[in-house]
C-alpha atoms as a PDB file:
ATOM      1  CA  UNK A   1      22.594  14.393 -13.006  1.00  0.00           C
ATOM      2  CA  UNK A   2      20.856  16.354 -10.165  1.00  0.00           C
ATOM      3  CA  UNK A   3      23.766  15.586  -7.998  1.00  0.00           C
ATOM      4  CA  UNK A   4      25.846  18.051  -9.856  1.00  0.00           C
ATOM      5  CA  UNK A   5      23.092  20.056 -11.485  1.00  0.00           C
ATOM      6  CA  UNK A   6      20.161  19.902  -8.564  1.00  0.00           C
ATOM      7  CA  UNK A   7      17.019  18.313  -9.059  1.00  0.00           C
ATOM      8  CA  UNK A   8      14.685  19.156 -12.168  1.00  0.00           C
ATOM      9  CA  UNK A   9      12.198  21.705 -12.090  1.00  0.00           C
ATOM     10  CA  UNK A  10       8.971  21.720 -11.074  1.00  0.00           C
ATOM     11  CA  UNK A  11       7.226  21.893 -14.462  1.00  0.00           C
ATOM     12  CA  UNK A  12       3.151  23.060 -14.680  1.00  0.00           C
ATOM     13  CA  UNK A  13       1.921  19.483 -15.587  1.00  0.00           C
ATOM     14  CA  UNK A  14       3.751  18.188 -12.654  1.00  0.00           C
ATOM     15  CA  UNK A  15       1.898  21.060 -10.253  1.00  0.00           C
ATOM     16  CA  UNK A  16      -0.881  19.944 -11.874  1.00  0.00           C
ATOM     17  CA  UNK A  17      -0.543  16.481 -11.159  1.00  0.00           C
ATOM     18  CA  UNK A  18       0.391  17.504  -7.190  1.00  0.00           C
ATOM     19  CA  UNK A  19      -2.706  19.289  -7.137  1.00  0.00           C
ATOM     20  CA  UNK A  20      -4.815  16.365  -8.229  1.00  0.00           C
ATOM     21  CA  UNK A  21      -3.277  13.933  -5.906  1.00  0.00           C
ATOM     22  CA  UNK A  22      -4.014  16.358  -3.106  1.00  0.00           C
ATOM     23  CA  UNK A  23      -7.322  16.163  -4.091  1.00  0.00           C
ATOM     24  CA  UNK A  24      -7.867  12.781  -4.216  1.00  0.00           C
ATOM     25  CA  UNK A  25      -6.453  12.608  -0.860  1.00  0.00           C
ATOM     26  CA  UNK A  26      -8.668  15.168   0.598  1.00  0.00           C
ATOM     27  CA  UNK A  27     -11.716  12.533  -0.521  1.00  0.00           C
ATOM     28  CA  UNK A  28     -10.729  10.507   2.320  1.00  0.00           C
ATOM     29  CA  UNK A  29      -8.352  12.339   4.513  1.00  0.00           C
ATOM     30  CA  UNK A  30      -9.040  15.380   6.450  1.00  0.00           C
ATOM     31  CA  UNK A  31      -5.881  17.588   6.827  1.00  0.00           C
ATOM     32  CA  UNK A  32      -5.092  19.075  10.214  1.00  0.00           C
ATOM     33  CA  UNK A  33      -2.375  21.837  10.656  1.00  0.00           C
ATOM     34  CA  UNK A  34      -0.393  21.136  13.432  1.00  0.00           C
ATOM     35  CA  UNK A  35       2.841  23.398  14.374  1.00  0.00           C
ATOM     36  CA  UNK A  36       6.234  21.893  15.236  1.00  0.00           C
ATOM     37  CA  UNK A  37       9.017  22.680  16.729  1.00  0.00           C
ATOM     38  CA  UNK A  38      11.608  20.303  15.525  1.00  0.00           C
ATOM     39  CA  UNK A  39      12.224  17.122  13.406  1.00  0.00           C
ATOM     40  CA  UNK A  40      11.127  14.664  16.169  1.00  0.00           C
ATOM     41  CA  UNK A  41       7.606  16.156  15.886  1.00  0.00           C
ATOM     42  CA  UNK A  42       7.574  16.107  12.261  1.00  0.00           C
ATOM     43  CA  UNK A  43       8.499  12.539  12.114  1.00  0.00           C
ATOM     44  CA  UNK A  44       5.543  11.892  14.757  1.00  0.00           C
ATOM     45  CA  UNK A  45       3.042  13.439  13.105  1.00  0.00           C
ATOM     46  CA  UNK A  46       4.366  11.432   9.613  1.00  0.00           C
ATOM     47  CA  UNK A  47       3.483   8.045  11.633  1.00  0.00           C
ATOM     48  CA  UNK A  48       0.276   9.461  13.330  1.00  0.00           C
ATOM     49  CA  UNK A  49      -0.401   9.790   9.492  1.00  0.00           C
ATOM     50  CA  UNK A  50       0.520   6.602   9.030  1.00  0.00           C
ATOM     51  CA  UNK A  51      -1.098   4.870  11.710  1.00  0.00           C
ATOM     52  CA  UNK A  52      -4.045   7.186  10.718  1.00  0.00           C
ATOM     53  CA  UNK A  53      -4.613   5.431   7.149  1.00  0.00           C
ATOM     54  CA  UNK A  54      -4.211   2.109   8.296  1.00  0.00           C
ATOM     55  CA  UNK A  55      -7.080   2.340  10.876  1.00  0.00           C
ATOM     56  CA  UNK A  56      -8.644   4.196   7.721  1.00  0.00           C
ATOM     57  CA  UNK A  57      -8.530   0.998   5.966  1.00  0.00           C
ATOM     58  CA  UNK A  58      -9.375  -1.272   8.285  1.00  0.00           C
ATOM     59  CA  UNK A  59     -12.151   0.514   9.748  1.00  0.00           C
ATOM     60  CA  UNK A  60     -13.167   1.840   5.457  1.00  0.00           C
ATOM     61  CA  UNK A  61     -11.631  -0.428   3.587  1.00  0.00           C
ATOM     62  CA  UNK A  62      -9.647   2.180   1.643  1.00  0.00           C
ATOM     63  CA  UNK A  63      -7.160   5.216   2.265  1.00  0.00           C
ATOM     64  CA  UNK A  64      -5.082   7.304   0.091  1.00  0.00           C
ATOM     65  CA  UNK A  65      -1.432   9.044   0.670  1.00  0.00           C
ATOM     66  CA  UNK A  66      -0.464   6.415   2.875  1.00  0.00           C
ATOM     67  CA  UNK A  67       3.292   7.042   3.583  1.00  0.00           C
ATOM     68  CA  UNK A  68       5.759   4.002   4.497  1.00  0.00           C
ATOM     69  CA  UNK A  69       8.977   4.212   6.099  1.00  0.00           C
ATOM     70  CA  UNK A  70      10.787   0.796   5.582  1.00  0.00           C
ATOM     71  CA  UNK A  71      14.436  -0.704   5.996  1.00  0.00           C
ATOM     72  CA  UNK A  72      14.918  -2.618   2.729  1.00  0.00           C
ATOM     73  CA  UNK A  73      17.740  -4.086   1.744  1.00  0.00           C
ATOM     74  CA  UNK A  74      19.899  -1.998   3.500  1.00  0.00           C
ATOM     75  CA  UNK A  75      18.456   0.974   2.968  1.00  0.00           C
ATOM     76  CA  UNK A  76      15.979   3.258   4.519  1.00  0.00           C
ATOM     77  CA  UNK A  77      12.677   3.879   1.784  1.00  0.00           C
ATOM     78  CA  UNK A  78       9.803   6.438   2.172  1.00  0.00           C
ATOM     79  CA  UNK A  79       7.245   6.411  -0.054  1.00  0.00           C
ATOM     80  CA  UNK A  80       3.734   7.633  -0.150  1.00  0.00           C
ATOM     81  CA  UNK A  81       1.330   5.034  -2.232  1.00  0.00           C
ATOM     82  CA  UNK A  82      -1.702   7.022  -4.100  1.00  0.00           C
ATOM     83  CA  UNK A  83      -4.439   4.447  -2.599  1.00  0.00           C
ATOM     84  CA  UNK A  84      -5.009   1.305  -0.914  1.00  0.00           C
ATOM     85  CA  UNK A  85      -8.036  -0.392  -0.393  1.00  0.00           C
ATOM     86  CA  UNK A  86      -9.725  -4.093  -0.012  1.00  0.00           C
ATOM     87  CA  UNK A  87      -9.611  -6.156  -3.586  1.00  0.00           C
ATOM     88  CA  UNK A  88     -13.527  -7.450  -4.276  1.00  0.00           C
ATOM     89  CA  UNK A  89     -13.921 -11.125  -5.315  1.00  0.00           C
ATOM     90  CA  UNK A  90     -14.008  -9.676  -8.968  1.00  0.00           C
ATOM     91  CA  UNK A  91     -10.654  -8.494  -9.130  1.00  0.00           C
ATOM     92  CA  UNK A  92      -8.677 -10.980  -6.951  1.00  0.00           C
ATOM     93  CA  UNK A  93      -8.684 -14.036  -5.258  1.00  0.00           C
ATOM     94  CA  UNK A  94      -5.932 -12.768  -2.835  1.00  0.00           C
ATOM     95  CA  UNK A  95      -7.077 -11.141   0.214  1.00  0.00           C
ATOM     96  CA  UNK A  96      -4.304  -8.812   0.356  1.00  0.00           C
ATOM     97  CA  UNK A  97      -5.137  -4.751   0.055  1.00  0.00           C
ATOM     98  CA  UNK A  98      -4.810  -3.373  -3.134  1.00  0.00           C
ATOM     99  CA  UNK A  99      -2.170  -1.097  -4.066  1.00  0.00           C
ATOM    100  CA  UNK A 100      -3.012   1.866  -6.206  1.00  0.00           C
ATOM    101  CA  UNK A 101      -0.763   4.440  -8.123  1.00  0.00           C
ATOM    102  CA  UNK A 102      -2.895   7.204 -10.224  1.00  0.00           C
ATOM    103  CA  UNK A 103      -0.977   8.873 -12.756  1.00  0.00           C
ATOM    104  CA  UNK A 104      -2.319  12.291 -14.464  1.00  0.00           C
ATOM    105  CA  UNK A 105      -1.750  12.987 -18.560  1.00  0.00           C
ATOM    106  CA  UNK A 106      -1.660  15.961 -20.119  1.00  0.00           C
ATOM    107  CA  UNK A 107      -2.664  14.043 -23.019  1.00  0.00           C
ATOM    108  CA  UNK A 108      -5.556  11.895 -23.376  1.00  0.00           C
ATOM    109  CA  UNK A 109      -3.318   8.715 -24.577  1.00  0.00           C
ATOM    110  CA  UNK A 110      -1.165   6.399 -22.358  1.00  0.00           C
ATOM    111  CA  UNK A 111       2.158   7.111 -22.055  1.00  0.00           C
ATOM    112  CA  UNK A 112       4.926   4.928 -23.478  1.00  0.00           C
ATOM    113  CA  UNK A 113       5.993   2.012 -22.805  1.00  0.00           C
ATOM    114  CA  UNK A 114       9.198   3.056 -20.972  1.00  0.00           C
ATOM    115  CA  UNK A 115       7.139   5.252 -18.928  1.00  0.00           C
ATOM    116  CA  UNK A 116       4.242   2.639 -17.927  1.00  0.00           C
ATOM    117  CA  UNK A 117       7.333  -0.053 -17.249  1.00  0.00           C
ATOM    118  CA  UNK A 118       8.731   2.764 -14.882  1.00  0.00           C
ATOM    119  CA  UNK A 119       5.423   3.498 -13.393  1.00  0.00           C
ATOM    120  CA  UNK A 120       4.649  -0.563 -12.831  1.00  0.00           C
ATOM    121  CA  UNK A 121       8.153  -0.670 -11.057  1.00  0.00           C
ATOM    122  CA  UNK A 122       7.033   2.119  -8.758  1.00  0.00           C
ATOM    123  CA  UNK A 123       4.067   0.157  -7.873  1.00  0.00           C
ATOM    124  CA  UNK A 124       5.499  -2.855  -7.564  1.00  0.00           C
ATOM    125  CA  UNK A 125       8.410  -1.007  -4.959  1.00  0.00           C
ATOM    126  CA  UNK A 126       5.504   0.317  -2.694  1.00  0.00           C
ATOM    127  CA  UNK A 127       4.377  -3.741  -2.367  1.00  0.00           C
ATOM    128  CA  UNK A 128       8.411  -4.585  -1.783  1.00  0.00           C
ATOM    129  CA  UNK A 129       8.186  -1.392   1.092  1.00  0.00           C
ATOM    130  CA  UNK A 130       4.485  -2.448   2.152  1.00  0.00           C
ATOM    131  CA  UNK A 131       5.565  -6.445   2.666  1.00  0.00           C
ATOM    132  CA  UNK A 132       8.396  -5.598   4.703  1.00  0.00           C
ATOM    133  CA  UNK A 133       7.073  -2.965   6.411  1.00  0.00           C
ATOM    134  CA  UNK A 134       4.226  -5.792   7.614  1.00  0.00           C
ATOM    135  CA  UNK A 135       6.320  -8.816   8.214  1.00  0.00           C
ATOM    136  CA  UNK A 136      10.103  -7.808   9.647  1.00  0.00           C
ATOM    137  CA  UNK A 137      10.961  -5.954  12.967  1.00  0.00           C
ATOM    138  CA  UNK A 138      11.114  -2.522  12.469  1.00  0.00           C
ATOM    139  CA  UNK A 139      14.387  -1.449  13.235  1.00  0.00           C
ATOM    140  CA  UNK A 140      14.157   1.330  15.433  1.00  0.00           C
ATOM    141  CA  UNK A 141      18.030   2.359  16.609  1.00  0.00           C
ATOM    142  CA  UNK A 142      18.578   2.372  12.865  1.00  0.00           C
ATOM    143  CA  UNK A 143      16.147   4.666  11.980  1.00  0.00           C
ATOM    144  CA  UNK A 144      16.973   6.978  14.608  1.00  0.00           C
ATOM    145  CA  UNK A 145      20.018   6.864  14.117  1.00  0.00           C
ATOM    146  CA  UNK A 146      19.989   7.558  10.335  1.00  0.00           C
ATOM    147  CA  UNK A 147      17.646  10.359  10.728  1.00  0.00           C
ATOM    148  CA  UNK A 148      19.748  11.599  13.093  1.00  0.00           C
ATOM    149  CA  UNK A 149      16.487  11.988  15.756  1.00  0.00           C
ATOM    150  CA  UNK A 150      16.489  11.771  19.788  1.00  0.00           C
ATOM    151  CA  UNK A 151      14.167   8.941  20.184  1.00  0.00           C
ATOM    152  CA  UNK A 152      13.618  10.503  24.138  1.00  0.00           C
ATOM    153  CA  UNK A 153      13.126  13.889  23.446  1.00  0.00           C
ATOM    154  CA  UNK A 154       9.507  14.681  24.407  1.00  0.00           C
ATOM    155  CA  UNK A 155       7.282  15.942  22.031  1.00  0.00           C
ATOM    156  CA  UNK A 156       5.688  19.762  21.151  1.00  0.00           C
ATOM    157  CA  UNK A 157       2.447  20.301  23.462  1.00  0.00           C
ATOM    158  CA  UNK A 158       0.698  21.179  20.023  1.00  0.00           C
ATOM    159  CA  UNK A 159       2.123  17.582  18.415  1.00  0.00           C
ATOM    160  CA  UNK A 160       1.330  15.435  21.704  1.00  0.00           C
ATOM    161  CA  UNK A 161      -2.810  17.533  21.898  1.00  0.00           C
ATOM    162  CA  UNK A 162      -2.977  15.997  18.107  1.00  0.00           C
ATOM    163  CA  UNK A 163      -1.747  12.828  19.059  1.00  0.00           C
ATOM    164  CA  UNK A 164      -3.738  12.561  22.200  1.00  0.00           C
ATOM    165  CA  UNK A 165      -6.885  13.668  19.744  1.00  0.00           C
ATOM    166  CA  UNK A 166      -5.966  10.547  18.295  1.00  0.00           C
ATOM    167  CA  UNK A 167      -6.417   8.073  21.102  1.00  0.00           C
ATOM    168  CA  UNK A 168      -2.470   7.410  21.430  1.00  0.00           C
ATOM    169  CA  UNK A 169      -1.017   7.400  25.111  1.00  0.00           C
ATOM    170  CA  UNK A 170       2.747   9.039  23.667  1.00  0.00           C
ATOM    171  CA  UNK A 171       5.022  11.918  24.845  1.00  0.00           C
ATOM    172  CA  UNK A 172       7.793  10.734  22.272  1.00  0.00           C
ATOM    173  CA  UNK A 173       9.132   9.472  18.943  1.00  0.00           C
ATOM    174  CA  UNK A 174      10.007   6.321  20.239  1.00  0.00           C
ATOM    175  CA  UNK A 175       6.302   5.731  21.362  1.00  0.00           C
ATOM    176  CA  UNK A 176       4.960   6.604  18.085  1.00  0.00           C
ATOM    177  CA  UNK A 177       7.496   4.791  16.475  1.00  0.00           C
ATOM    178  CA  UNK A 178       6.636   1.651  18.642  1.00  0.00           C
ATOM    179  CA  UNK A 179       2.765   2.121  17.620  1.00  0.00           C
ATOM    180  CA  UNK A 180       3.596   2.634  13.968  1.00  0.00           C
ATOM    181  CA  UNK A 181       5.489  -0.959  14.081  1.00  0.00           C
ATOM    182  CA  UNK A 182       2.442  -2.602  15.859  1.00  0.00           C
ATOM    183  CA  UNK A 183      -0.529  -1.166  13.798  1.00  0.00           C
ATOM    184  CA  UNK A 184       1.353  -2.451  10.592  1.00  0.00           C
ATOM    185  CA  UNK A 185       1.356  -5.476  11.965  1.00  0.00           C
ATOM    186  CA  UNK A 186      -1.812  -5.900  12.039  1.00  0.00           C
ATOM    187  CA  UNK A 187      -1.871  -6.071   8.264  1.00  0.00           C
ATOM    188  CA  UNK A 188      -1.212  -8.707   5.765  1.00  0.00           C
ATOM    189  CA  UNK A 189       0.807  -8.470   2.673  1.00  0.00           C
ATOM    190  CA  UNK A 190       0.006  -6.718   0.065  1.00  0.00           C
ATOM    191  CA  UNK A 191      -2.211  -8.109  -2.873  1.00  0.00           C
ATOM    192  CA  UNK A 192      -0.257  -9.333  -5.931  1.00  0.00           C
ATOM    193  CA  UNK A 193      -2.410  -8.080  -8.012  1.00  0.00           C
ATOM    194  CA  UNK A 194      -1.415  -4.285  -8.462  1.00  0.00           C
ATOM    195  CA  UNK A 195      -2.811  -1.359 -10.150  1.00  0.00           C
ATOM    196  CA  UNK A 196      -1.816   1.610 -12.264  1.00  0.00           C
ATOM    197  CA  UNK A 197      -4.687   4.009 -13.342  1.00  0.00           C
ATOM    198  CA  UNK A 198      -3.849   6.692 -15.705  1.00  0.00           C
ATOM    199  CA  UNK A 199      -6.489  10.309 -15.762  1.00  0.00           C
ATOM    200  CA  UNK A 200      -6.461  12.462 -18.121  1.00  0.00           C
ATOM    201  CA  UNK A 201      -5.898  16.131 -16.408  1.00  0.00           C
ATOM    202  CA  UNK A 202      -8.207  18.186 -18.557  1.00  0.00           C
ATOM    203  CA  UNK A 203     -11.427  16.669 -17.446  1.00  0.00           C
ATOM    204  CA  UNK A 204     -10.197  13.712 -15.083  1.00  0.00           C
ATOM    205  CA  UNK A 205     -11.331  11.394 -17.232  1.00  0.00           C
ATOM    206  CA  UNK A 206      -9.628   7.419 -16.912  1.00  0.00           C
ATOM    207  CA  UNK A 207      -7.935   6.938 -20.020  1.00  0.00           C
ATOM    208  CA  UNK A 208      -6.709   3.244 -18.695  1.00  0.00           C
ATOM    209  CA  UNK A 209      -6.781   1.367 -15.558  1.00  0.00           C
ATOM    210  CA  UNK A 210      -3.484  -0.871 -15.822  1.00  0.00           C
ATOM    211  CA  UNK A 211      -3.534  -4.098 -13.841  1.00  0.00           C
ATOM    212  CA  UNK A 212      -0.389  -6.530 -13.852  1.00  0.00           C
ATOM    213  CA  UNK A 213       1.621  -9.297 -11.157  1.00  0.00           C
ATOM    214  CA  UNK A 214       3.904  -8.412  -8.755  1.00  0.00           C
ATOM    215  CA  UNK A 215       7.531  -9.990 -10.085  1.00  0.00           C
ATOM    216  CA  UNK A 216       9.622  -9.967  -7.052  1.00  0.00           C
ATOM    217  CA  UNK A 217      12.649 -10.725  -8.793  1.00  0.00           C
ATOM    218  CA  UNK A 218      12.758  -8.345 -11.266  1.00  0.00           C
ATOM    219  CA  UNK A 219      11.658  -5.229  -8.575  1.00  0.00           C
ATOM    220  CA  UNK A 220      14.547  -6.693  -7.061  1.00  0.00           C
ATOM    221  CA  UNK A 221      16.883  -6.800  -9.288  1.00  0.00           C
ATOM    222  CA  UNK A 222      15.975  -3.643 -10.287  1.00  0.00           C
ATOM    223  CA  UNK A 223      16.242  -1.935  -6.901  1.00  0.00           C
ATOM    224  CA  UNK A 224      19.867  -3.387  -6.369  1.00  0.00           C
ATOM    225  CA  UNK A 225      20.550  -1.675  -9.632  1.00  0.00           C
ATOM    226  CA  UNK A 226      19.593   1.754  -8.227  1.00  0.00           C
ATOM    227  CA  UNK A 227      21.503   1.418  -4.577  1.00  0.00           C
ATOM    228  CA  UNK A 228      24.327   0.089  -6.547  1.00  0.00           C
ATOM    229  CA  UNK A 229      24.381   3.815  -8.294  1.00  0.00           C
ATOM    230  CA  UNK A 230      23.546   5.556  -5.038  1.00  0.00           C
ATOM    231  CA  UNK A 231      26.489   3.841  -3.120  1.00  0.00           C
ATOM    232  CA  UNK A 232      29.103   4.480  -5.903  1.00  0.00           C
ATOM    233  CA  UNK A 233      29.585   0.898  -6.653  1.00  0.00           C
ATOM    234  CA  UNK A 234      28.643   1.391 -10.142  1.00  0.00           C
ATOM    235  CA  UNK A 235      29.047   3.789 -13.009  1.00  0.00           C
ATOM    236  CA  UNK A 236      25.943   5.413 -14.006  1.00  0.00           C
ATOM    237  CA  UNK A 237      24.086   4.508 -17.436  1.00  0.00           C
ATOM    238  CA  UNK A 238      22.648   6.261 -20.375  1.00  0.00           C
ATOM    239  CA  UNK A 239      19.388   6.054 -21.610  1.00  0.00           C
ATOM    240  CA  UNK A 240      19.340   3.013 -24.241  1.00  0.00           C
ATOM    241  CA  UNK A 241      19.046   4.517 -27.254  1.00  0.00           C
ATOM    242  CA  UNK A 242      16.176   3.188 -28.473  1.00  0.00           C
ATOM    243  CA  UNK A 243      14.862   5.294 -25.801  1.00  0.00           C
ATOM    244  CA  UNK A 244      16.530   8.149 -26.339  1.00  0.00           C
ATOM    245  CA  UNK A 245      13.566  10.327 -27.216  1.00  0.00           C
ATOM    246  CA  UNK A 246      13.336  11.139 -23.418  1.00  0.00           C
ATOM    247  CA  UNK A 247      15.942  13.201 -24.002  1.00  0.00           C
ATOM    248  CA  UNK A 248      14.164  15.805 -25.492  1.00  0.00           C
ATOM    249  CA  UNK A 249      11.805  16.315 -22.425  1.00  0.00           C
ATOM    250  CA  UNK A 250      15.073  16.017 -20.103  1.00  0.00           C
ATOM    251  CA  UNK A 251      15.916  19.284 -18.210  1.00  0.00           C
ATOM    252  CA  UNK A 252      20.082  17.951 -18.150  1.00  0.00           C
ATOM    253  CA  UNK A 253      20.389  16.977 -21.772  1.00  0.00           C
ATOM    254  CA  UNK A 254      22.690  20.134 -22.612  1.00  0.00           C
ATOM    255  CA  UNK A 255      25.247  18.745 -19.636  1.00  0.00           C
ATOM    256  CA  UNK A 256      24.889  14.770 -20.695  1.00  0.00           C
ATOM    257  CA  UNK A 257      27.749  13.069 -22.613  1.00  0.00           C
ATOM    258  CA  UNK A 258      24.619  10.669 -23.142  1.00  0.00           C
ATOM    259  CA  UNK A 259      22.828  13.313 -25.318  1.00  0.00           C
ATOM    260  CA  UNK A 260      21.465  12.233 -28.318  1.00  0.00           C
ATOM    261  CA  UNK A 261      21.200  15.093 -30.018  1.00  0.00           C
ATOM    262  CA  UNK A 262      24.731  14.595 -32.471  1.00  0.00           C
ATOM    263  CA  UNK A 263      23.417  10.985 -33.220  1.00  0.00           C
ATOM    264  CA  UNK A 264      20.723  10.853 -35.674  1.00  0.00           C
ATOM    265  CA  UNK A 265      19.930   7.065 -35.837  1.00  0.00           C
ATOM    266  CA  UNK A 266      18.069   8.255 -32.312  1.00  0.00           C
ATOM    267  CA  UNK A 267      14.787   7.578 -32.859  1.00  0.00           C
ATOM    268  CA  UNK A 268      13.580  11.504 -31.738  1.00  0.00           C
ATOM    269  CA  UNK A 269       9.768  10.288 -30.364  1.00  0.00           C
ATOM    270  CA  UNK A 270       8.100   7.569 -28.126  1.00  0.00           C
ATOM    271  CA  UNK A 271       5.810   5.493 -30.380  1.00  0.00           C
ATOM    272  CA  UNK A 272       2.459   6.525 -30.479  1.00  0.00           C
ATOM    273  CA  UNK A 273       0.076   4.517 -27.976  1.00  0.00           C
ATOM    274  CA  UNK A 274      -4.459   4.725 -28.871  1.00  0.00           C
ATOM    275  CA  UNK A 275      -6.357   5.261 -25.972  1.00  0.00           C
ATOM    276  CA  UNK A 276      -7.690   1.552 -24.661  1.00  0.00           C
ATOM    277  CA  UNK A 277     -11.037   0.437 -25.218  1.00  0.00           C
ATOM    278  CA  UNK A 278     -13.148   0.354 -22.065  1.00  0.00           C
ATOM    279  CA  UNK A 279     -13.815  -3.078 -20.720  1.00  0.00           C
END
C-alpha cells in the first residue's frame, strides 16, 4: 500500500521503541559524529560500523546495531540485528553467535501470534543475511553498481581521520568495502538457536524471552514470497481473515479493497495472550 499511499506514520510507541533501541545500543557502542560529503562516505562509515561491531564481538563477545549488507538471492538486504553475542554452554551446544531481536510493548502481554511469527521470521532473515554475508564472496561490482557509488572516488578528509582513528589503511569505498568482506570472514555462521526478547516500555521490564530453530526452508520460502511481490511477478495478498483484526491498527485500511470492515464474520481482535511465567 505505501507504494501508492507512502509509508505509514511514525506512531509514538514506535518513537518510543527507536528510542529504546538507541539506548541499548549506546550500552555498547559509542557514537561518533562524523560529517560527509557524499554517499561514498556514508556507505564507508556504514562498514567502519560494521567492521566496528564485529571486532566488538570478537574482542567482547557481544555488540548491538550491527548492520549487514548482503546479496541474497538476488537481491541486495540491509538490515541492522538488535544484538549479537557468544551463546554459553547453557543455552547452546552450537558455537555460532547468537542472534538477538528486542521488541518493546506498550502492553505488558506478548503480542499475538501473527505478530511473534512475523517477528521470528525477522530473526530468522538476519541469520539467512548473517550466513551469507560469512560464507559467499561479496560481490562488490554489484553493489556498486546498484547503489549507484564510485568505488574510486576518494574519501572526505573528516571520513578517512575516522577511519584512520580506526586502524584501517583506506582512502576509498572499495578499500572499506574489501575490509568489510574480510573481517566477516573471520566469523562463523550464525547459531541456530535464535532469540526474540520482548520489554515492556513502561518500566523495561522482560515480559518473555522467546527462543526457537532456525527453519531454512520456510525463511526461504517466505522470502521468495516477498521478492516475488517486489518484482511484480505476483499479485499482492490480503490479510487472511482470520487475521483481519490488524486491520484496525492499519494506517491504509480506508484505501484497501481487503478491508474488513463490511464483513462481520472478521473476527475484530487478536486473541488475548497471559504474560509467561518466568523460568
Amino acid at each position: 500500500m505505501f507504494l501508492c499511499l507512502g509509508r505509514r506514520k511514525v506512531s509514538k510507541a514506535m518513537k518510543l521503541g527507536q528510542a529504546r533501541h538507541l539506548e541499548l545500543e549506546e550500552e555498547v557502542v559509542k557514537r561518533v559524529r562524523v560529517k560527509v560529503e557524499s554517499n561514498e562516505d556514508k556507505w564507508a562509515l556504514k562498514l567502519l560500523s560494521s567492521i566496528a561491531g564485529v571486532n566488538q564481538f570478537l574482542f567482547e563477545g557481544r555488540t548491538r546495531e550491527l548492520l549487514l549488507v548482503g546479496f541474497v538471492g538476488g537481491q541486495w538486504i540491509v538490515g541492522v540485528i538488535d544484538e549479537v553475542r557468544k551463546a554459553s554452554a547453557e543455552e547452546s551446544s552450537d558455537t555460532g553467535p547468537l542472534l538477538i531481536d528486542t521488541k518493546t510493548r506498550g502492553r505488558d502481554t506478548l503480542p499475538a501470534e501473527p505478530q511473534r511469527r512475523n517477528g521470528r521470521l525477522q530473526v530468522m532473515l538476519y541469520k539467512l543475511l548473517w550466513d551469507t554475508v560469512v560464507r559467499e564472496e561479496f560481490p562488490a561490482t554489484r553493489f556498486f553498481n546498484y547503489f549507484a557509488l564510485n568505488r574510486h572516488e576518494v574519501l572526505s578528509q573528516d571520513v578517512r581521520d575516522n577511519i584512520a582513528d580506526a586502524g584501517i589503511p583506506a582512502q576509498t569505498l572499495e578499500e572499506i568495502v574489501r575490509y568489510y568482506e574480510s573481517t566477516f570472514k573471520m566469523l562463523p555462521v550464525a547459531n541456530d538457536q535464535l532469540l526474540l526478547r520482548y520489554e515492556f516500555q513502561k518500566d523495561r521490564s522482560i515480559i518473555a524471552e522467546i527462543r526457537f530453530t532456525h527453519d531454512p526452508e520456510w525463511v526461504m520460502s517466505k522470502f521468495k514470497e516477498v521478492i516475488e511481490f517486489w518484482r511484480s511477478e505476483r499479485e499482492a495478498e490480503y490479510t487472511p481473515e482470520e487475521e483481519r483484526w490488524k486491520c484496525r491498527y492499519c494506517q491504509f485500511a480506508k484505501s484497501c479493497p481487503g478491508n474488513p470492515s463490511l464483513q462481520s464474520s472478521a473476527p475484530s481482535s487478536p486473541p488475548r495472550e497471559p504474560r509467561p511465567l518466568e523460568s
